[in-house]
Protein backbone atom coordinates (compact mmCIF):
# COMPACT_ATOMS: atom_id res chain seq x y z
CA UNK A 1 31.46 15.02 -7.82
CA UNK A 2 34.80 16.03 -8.81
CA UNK A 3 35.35 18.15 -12.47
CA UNK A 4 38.38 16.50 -13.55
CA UNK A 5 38.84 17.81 -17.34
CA UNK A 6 41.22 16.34 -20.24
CA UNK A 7 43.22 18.95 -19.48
CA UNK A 8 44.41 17.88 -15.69
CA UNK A 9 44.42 14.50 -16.49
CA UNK A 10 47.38 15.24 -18.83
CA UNK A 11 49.37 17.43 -16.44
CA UNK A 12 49.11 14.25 -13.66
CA UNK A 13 50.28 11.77 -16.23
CA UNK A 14 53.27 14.13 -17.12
CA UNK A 15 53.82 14.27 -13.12
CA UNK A 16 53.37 10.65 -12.56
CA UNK A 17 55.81 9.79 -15.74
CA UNK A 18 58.53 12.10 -14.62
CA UNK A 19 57.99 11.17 -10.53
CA UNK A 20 57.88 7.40 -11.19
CA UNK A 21 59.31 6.64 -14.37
CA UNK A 22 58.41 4.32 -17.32
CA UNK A 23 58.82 1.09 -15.26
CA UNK A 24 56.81 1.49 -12.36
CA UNK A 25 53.93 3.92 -13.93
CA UNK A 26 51.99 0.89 -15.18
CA UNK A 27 51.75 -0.22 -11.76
CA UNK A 28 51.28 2.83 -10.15
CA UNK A 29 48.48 3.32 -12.86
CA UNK A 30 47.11 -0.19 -11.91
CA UNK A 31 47.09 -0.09 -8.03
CA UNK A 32 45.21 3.58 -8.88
CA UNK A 33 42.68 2.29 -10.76
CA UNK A 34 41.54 -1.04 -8.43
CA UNK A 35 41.36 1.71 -5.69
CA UNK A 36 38.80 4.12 -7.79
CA UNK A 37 37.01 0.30 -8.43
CA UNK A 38 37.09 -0.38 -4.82
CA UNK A 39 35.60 3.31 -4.00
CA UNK A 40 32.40 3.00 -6.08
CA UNK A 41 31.81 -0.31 -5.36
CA UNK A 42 31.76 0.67 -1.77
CA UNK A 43 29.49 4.08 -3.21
CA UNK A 44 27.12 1.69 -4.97
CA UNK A 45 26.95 -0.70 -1.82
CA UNK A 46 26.59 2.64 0.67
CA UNK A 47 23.65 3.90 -1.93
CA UNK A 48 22.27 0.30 -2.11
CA UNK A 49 21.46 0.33 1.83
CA UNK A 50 19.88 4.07 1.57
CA UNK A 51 17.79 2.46 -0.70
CA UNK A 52 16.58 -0.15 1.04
CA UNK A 53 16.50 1.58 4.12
CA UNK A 54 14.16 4.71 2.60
CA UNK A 55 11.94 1.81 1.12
CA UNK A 56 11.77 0.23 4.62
CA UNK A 57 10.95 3.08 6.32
CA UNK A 58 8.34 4.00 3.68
CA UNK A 59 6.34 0.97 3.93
CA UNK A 60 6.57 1.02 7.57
CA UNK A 61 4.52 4.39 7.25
CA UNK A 62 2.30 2.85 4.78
CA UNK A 63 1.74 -0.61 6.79
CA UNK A 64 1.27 1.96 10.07
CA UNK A 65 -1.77 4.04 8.44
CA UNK A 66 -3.35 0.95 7.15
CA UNK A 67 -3.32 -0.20 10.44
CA UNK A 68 -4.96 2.62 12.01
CA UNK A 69 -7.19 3.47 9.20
CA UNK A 70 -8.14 -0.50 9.77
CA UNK A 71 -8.28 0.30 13.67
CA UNK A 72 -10.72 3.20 13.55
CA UNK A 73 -13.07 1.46 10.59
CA UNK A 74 -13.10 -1.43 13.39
CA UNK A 75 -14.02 1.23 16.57
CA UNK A 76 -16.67 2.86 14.56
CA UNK A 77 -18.34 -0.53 13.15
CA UNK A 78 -17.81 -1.68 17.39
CA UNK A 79 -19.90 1.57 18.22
CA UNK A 80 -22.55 0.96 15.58
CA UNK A 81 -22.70 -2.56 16.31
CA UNK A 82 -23.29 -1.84 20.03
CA UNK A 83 -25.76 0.94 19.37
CA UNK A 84 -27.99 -1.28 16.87
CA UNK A 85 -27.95 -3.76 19.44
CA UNK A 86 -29.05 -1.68 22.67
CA UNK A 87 -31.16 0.79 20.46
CA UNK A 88 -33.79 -1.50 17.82
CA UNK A 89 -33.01 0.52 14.24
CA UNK A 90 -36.72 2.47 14.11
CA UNK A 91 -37.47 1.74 10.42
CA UNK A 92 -37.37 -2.06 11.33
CA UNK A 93 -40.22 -1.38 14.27
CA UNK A 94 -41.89 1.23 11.42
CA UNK A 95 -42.09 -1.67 8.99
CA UNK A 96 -43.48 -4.14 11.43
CA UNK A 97 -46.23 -1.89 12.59
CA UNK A 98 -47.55 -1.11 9.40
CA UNK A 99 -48.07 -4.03 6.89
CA UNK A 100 -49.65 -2.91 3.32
CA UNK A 101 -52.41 -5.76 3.46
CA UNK A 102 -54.22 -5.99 6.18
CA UNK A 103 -54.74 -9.58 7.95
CA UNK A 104 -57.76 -11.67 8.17
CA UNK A 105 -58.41 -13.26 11.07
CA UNK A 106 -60.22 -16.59 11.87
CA UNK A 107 -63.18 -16.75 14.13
CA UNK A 108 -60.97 -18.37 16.95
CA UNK A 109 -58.12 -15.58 16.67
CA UNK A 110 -55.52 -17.02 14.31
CA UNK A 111 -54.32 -15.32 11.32
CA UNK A 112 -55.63 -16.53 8.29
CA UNK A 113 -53.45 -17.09 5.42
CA UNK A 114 -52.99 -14.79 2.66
CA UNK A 115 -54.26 -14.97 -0.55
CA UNK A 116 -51.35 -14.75 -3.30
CA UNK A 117 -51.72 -13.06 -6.59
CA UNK A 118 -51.86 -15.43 -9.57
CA UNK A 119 -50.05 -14.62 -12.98
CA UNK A 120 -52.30 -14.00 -15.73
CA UNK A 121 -51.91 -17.47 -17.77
CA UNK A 122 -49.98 -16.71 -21.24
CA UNK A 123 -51.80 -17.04 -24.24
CA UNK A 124 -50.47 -18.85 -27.01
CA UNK A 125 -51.09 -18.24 -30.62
């Protein structure tokens, strides 16, 4: 901003004390110094509403690429669904074909039921 040194303040107040005199340089120095309040007040307000308005604009950009990366994560599962569904997945028909056990059959055509495994029983000692 401004480089206002010791220095120039000094020469001003010798100005201001010979221009205005001793009676109305407390109010001249009073009237200054609400204005120089009034001016970064209205800075601090300006810089509040860049503020916000960056951080809007920056979660607008975020909220926009979440919706499109959401967007194309929905197209492509939409494709894949609709592919799985006209085209049967050929590791499903693989896995039917070929059981490890093979079946046993009854004499009138039915499968007959398979025989499970048993556990050895535990021994206790």
């Amino acid at each position: 901003m401004f480089d206002i040194g010791f220095a120039e303040l000094l020469v001003l107040s010798i100005i201001a004390l010979v221009v205005l005199g001793p009676e109305r340089l407390p109010e001249a120095a009073r009237a200054v110094g609400r204005w120089a309040g009034k001016a970064r007040a209205f800075a601090r307000s300006i810089t509040n509403e860049l503020d916000k308005e960056v951080r809007y604009s920056e979660t607008t950009a975020q909220l926009r690429a979440a919706q499109a990366s959401v967007k194309k994560q929905m197209d492509e599962f939409k494709t894949e669904a609709s592919q799985d569904v006209t085209q049967p997945d050929a590791s499903i028909e693989s896995a039917e074909s070929t059981d490890p056990e093979p079946t046993q059959e009854h004499a009138d055509g039915t499968p007959a039921p398979q025989a499970r495994p048993t556990a050895a029983p535990e021994k206790r000692g």
